[in-house]
PDB file of N, CA and C in Angstrom:
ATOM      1  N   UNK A   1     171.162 160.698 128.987  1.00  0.00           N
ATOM      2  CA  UNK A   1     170.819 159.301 128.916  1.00  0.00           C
ATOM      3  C   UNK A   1     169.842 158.826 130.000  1.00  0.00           C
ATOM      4  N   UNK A   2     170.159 159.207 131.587  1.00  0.00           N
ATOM      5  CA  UNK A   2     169.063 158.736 132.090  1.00  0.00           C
ATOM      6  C   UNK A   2     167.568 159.050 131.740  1.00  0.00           C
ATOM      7  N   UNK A   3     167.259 160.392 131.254  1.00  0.00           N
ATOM      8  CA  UNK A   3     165.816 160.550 130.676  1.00  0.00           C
ATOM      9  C   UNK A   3     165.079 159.512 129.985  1.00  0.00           C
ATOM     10  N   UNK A   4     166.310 158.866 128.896  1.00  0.00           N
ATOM     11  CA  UNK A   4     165.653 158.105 128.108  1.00  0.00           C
ATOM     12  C   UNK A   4     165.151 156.617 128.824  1.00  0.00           C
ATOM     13  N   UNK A   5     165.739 156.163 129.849  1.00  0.00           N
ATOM     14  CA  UNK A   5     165.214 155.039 130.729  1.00  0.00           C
ATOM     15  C   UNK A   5     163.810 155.270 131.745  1.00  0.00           C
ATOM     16  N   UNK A   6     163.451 156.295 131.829  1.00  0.00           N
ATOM     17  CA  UNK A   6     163.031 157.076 132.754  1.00  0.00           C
ATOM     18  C   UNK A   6     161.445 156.913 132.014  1.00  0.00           C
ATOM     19  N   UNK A   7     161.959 157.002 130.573  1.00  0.00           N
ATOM     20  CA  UNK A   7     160.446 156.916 129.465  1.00  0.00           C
ATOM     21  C   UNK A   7     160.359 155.735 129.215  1.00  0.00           C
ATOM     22  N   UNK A   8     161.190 154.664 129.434  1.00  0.00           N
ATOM     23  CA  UNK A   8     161.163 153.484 128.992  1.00  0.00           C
ATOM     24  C   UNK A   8     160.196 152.802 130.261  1.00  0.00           C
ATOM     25  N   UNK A   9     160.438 153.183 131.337  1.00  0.00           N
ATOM     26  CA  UNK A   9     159.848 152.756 132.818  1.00  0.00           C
ATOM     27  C   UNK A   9     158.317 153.184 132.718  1.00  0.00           C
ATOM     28  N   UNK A  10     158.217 153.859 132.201  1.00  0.00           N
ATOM     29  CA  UNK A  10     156.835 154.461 132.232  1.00  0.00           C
ATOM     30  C   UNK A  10     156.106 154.003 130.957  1.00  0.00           C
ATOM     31  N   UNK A  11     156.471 153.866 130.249  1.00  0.00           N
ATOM     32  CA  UNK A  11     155.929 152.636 129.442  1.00  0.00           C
ATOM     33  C   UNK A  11     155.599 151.504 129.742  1.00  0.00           C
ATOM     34  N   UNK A  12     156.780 151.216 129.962  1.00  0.00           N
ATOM     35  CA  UNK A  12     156.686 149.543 130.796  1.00  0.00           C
ATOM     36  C   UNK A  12     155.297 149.605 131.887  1.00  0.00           C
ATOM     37  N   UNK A  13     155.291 150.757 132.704  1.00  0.00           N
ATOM     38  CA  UNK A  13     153.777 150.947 133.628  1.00  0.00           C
ATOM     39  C   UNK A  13     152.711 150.620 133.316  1.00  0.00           C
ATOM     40  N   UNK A  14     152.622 151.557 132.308  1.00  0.00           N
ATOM     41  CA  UNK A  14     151.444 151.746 131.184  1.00  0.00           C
ATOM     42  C   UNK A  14     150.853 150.435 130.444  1.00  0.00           C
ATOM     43  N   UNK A  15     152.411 149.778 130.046  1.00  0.00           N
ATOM     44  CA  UNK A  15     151.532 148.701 129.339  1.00  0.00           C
ATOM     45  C   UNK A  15     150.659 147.470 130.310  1.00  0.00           C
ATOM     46  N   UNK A  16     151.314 147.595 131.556  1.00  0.00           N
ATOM     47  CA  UNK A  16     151.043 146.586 132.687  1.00  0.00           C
ATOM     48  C   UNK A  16     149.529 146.724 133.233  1.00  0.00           C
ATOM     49  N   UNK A  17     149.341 148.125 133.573  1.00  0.00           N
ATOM     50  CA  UNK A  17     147.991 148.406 133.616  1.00  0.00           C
ATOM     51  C   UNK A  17     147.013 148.114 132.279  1.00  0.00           C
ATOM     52  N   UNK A  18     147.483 148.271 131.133  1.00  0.00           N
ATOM     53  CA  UNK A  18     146.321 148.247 130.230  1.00  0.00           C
ATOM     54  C   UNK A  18     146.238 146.132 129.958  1.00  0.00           C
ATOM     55  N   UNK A  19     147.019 145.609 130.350  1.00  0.00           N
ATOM     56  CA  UNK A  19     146.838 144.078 130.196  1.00  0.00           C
ATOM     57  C   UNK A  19     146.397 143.461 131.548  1.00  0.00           C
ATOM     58  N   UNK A  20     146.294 144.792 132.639  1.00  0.00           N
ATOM     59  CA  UNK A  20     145.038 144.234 134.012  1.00  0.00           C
ATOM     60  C   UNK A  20     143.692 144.725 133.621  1.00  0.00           C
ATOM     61  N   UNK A  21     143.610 145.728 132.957  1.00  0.00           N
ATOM     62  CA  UNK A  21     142.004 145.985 132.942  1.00  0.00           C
ATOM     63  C   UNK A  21     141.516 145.228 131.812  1.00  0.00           C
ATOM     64  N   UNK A  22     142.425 144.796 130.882  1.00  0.00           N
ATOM     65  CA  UNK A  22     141.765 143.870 129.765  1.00  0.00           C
ATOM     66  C   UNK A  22     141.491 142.749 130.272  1.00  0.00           C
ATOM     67  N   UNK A  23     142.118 141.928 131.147  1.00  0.00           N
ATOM     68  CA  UNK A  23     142.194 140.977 132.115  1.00  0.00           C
ATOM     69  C   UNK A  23     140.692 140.631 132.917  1.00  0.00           C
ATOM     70  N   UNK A  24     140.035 142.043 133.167  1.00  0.00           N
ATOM     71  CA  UNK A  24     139.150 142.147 134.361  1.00  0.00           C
ATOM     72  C   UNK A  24     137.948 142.241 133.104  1.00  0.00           C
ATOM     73  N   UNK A  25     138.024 142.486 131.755  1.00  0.00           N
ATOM     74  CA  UNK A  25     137.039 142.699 131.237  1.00  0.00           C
ATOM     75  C   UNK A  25     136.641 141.323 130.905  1.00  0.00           C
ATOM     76  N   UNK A  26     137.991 140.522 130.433  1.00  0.00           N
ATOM     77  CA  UNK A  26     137.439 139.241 130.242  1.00  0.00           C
ATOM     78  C   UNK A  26     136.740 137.686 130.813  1.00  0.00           C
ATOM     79  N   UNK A  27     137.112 138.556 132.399  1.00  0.00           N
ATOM     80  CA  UNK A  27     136.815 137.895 133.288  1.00  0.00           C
ATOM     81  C   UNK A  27     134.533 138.419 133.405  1.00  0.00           C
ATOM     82  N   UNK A  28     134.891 139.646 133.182  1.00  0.00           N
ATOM     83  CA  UNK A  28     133.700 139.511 133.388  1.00  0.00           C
ATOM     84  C   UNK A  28     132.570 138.956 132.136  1.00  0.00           C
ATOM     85  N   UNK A  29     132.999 139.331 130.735  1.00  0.00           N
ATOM     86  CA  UNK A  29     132.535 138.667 130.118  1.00  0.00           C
ATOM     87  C   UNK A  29     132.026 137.162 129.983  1.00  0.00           C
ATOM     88  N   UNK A  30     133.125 136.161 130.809  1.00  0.00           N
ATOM     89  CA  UNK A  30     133.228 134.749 131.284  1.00  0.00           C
ATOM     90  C   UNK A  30     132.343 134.849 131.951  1.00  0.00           C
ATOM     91  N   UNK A  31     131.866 135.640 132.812  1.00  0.00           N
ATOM     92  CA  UNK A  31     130.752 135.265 134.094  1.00  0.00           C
ATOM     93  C   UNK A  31     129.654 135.402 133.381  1.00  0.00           C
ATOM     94  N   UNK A  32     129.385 136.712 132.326  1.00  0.00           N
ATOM     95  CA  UNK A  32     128.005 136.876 131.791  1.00  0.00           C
ATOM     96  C   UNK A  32     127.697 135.563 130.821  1.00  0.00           C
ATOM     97  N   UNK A  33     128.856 135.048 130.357  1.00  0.00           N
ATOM     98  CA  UNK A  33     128.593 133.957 129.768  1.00  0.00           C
ATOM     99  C   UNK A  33     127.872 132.671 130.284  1.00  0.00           C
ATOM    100  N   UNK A  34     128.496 132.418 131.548  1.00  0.00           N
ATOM    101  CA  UNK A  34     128.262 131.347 132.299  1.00  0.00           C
ATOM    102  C   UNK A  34     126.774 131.456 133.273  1.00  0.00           C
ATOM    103  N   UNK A  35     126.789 132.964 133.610  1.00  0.00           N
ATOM    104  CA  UNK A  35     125.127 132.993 133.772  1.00  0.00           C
ATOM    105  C   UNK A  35     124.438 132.710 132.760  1.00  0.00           C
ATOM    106  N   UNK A  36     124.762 133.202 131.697  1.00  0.00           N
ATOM    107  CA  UNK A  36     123.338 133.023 130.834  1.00  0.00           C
ATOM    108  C   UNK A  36     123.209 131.325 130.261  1.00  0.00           C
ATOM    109  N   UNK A  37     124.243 130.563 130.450  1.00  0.00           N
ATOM    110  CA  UNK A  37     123.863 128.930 130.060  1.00  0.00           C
ATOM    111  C   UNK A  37     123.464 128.485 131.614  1.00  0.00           C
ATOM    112  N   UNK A  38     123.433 129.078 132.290  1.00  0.00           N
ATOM    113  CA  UNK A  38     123.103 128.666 133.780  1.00  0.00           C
ATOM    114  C   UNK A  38     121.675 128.797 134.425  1.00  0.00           C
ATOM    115  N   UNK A  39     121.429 130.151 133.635  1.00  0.00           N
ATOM    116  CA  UNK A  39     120.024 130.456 133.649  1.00  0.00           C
ATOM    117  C   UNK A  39     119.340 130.106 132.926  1.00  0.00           C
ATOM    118  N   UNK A  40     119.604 129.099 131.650  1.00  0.00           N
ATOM    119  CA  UNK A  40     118.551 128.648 131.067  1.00  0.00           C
ATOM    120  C   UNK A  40     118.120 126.947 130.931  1.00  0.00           C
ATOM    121  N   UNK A  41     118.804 126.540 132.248  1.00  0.00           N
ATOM    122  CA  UNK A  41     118.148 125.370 132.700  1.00  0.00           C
ATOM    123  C   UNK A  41     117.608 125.364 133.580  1.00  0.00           C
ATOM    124  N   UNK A  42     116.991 124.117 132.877  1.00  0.00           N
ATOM    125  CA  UNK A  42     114.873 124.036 133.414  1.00  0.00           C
ATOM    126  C   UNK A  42     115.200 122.662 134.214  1.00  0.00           C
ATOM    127  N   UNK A  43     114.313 122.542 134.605  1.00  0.00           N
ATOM    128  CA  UNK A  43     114.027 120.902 135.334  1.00  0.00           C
ATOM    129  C   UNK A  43     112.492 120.667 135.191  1.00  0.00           C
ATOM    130  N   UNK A  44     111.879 119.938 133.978  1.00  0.00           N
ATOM    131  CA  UNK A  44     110.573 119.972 133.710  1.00  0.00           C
ATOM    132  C   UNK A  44     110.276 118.582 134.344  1.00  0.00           C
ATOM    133  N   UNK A  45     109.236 118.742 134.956  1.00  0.00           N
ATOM    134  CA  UNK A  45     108.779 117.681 135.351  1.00  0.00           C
ATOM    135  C   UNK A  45     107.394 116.728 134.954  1.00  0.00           C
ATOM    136  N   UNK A  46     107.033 115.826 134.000  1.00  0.00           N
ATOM    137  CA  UNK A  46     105.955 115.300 133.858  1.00  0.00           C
ATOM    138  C   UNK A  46     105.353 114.115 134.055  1.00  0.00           C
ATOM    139  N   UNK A  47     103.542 114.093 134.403  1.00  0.00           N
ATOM    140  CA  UNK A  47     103.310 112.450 135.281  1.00  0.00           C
ATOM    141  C   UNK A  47     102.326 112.496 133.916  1.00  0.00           C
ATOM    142  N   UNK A  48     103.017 111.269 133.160  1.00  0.00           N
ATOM    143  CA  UNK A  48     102.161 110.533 132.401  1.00  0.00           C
ATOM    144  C   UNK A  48     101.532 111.577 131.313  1.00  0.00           C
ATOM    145  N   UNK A  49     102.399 112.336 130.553  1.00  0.00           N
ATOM    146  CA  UNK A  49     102.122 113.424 129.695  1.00  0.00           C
ATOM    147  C   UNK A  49     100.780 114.218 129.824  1.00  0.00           C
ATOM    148  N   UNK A  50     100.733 114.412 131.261  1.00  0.00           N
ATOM    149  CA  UNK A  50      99.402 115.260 131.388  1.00  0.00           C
ATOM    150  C   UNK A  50      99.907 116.389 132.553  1.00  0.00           C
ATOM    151  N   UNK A  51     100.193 116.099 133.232  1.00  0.00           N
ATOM    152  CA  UNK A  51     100.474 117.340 134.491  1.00  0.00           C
ATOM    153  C   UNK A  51     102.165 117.672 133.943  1.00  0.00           C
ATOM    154  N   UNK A  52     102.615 118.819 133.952  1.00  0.00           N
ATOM    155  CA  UNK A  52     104.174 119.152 133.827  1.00  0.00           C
ATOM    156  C   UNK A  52     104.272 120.319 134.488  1.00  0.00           C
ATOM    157  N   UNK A  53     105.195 120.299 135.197  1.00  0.00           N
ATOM    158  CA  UNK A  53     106.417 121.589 136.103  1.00  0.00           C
ATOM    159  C   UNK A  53     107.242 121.874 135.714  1.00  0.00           C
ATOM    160  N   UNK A  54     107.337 122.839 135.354  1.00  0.00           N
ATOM    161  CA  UNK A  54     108.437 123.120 134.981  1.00  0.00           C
ATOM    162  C   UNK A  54     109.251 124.418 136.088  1.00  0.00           C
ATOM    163  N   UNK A  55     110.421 124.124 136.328  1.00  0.00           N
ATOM    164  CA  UNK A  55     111.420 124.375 137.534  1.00  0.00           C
ATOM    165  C   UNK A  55     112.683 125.017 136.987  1.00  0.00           C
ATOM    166  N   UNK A  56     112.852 126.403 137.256  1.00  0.00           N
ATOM    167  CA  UNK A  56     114.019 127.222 136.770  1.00  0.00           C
ATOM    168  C   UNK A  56     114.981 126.700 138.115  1.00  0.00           C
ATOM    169  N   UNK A  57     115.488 125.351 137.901  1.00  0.00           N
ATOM    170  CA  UNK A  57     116.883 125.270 138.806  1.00  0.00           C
ATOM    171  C   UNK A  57     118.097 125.846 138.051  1.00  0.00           C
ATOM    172  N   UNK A  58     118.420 126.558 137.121  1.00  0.00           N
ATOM    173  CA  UNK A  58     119.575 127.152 137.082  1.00  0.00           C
ATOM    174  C   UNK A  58     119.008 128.609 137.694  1.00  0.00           C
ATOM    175  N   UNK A  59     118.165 129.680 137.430  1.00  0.00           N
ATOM    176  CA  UNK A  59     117.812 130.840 137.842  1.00  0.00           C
ATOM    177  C   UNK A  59     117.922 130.555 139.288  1.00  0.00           C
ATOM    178  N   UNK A  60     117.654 129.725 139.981  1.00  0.00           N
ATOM    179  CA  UNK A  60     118.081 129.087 141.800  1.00  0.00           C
ATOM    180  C   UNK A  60     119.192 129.226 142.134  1.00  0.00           C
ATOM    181  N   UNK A  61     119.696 128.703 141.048  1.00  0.00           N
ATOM    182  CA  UNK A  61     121.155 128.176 141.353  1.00  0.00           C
ATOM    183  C   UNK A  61     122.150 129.768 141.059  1.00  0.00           C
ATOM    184  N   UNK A  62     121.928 130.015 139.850  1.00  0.00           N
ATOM    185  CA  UNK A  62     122.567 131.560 139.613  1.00  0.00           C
ATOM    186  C   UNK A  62     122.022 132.647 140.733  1.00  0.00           C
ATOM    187  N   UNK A  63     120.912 132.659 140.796  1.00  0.00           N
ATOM    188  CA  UNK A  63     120.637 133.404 142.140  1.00  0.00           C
ATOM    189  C   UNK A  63     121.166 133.575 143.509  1.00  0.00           C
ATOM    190  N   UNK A  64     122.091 131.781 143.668  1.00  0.00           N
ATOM    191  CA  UNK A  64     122.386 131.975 144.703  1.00  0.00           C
ATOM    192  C   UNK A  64     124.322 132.294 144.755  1.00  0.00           C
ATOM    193  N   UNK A  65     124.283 132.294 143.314  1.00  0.00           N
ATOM    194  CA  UNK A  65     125.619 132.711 143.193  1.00  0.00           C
ATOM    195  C   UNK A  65     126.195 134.317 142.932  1.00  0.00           C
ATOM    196  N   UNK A  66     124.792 135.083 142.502  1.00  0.00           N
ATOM    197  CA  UNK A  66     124.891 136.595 142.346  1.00  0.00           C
ATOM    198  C   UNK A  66     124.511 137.250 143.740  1.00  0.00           C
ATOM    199  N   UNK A  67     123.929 136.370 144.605  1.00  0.00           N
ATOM    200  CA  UNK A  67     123.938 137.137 146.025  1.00  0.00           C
ATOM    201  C   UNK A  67     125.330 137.264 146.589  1.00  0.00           C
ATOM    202  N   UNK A  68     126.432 136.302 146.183  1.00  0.00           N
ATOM    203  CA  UNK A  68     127.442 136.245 146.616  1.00  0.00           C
ATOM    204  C   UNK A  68     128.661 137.344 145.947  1.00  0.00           C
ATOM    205  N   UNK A  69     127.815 138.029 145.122  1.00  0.00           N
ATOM    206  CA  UNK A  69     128.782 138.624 144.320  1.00  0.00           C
ATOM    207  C   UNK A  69     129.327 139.997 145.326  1.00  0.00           C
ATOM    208  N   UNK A  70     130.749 140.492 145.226  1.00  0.00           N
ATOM    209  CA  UNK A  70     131.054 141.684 145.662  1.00  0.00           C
ATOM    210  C   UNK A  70     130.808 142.633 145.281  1.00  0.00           C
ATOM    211  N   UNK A  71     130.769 142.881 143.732  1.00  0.00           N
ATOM    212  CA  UNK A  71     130.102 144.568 143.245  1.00  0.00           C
ATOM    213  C   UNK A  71     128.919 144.540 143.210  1.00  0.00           C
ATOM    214  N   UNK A  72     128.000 145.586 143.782  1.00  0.00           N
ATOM    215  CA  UNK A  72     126.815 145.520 143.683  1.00  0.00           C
ATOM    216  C   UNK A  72     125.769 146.191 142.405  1.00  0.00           C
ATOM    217  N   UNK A  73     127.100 146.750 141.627  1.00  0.00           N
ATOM    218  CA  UNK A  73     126.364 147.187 140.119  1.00  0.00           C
ATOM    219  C   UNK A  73     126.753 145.841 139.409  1.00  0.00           C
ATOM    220  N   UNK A  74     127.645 144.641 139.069  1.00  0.00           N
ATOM    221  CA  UNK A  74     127.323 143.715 138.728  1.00  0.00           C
ATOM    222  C   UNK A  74     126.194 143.060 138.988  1.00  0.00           C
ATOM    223  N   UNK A  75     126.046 142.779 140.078  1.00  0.00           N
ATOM    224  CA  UNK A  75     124.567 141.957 140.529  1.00  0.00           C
ATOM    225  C   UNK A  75     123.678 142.576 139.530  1.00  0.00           C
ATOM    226  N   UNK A  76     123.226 143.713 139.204  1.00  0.00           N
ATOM    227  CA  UNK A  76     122.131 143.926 138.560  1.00  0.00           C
ATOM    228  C   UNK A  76     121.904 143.650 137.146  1.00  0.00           C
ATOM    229  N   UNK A  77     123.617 143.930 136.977  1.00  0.00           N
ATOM    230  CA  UNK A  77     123.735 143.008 135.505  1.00  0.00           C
ATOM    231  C   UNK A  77     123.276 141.728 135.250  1.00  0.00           C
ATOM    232  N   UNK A  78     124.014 140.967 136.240  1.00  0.00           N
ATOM    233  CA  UNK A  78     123.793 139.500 136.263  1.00  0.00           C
ATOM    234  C   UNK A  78     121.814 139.050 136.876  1.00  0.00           C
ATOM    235  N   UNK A  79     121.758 139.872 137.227  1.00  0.00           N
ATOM    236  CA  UNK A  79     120.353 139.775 137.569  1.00  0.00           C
ATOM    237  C   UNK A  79     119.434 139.572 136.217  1.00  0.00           C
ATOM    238  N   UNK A  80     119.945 140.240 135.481  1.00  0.00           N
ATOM    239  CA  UNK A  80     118.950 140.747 133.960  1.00  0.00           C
ATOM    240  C   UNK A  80     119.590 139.679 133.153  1.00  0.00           C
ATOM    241  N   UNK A  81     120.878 139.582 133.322  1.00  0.00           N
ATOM    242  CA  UNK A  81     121.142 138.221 132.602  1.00  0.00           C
ATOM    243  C   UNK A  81     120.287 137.139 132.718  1.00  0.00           C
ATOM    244  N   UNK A  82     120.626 136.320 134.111  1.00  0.00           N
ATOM    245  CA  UNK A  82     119.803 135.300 134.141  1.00  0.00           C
ATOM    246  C   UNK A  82     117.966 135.585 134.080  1.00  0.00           C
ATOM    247  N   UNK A  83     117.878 136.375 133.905  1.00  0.00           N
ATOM    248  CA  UNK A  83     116.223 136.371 134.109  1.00  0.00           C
ATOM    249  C   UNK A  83     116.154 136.452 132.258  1.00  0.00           C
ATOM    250  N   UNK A  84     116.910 136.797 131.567  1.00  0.00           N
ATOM    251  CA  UNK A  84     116.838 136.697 130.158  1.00  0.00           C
ATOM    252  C   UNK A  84     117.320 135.241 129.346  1.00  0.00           C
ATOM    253  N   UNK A  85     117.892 134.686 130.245  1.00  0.00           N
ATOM    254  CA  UNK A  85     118.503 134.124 129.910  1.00  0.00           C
ATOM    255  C   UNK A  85     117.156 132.523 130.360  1.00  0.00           C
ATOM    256  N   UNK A  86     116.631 132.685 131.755  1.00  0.00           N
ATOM    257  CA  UNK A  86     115.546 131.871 132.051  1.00  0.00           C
ATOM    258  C   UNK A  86     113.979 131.703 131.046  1.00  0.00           C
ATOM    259  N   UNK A  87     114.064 132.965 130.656  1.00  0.00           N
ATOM    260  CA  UNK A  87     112.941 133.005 129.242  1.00  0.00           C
ATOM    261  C   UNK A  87     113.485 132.320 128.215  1.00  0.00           C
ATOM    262  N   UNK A  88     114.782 132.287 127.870  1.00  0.00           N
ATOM    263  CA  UNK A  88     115.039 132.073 126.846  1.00  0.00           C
ATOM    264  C   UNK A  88     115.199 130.511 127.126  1.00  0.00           C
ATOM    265  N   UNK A  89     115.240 130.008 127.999  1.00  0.00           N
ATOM    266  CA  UNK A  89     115.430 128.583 128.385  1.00  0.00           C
ATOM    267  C   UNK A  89     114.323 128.039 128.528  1.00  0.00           C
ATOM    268  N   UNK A  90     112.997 128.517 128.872  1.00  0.00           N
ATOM    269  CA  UNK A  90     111.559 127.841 128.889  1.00  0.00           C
ATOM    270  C   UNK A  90     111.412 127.696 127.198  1.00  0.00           C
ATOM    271  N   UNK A  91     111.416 128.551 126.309  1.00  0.00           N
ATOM    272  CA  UNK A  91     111.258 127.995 125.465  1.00  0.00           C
ATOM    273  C   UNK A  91     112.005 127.118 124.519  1.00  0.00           C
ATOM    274  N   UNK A  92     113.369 127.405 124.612  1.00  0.00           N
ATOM    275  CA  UNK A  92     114.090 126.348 124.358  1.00  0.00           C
ATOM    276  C   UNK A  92     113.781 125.063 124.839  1.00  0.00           C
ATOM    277  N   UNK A  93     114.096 123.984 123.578  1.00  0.00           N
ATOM    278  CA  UNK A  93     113.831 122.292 124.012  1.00  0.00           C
ATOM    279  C   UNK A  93     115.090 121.627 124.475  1.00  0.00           C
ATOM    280  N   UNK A  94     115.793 122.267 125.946  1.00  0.00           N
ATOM    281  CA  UNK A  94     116.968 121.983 126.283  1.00  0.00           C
ATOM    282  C   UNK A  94     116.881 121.935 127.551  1.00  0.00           C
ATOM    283  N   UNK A  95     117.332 121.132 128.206  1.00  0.00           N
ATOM    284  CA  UNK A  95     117.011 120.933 130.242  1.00  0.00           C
ATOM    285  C   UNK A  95     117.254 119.365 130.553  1.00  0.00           C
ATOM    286  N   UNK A  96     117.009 119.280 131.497  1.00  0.00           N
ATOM    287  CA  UNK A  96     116.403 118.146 132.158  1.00  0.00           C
ATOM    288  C   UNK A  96     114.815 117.576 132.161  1.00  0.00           C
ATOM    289  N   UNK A  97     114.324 116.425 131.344  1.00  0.00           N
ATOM    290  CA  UNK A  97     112.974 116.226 131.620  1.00  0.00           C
ATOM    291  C   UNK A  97     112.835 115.348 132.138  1.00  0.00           C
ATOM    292  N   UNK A  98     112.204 115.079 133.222  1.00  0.00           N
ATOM    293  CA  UNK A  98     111.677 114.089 134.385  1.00  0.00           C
ATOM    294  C   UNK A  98     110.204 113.642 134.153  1.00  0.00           C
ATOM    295  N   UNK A  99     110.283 112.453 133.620  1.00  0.00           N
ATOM    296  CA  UNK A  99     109.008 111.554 133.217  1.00  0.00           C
ATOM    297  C   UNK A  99     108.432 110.302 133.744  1.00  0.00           C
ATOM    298  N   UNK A 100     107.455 110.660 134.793  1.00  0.00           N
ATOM    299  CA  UNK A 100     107.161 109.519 135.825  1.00  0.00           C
ATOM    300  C   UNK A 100     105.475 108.758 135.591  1.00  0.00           C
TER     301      UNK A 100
END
């Protein structure tokens, strides 16, 4: 009889670990998410529909949040994120426009 508790414990292990690494995947998925709507705001700026700037303040802003990151093979992920994610936001008609 004790054998059979013995397999029951080690199960119980098993399943604990496989609902932390699912845990850590979804966490990172959440971040790639949140870079890429982060990186694709603009701050366009225009005087009198003739001069316009246009200003990647989320790629700033995500930039200064992937320097902070601890793994340094994430960063490169998140690097390619937001820089894909900043193209994809210039042409998108979505941001902030500032009209003076």
């Amino acid at each position: 009889m004790p054998k059979q508790t013995k397999k029951s414990n080690t199960t119980t292990k098993r399943s604990v670990n496989n609902s932390q690494g699912s845990s850590a995947d979804s966490v990172f998925f959440l971040k790639l998410v949140l870079f890429m709507v982060l990186g694709s705001m603009w701050v366009k700026v225009t005087h009198q529909d003739t001069l316009g700037l246009p200003i990647p303040i989320g790629l700033i802003i995500g930039l200064m949040f992937t320097t902070h990151e601890h793994f340094q093979i994430d960063r490169k992920i998140e690097f390619a994120v937001l820089l894909v994610a900043m193209l994809v936001g210039y042409f998108a008609p979505f941001g902030l426009y500032i009209a003076f």
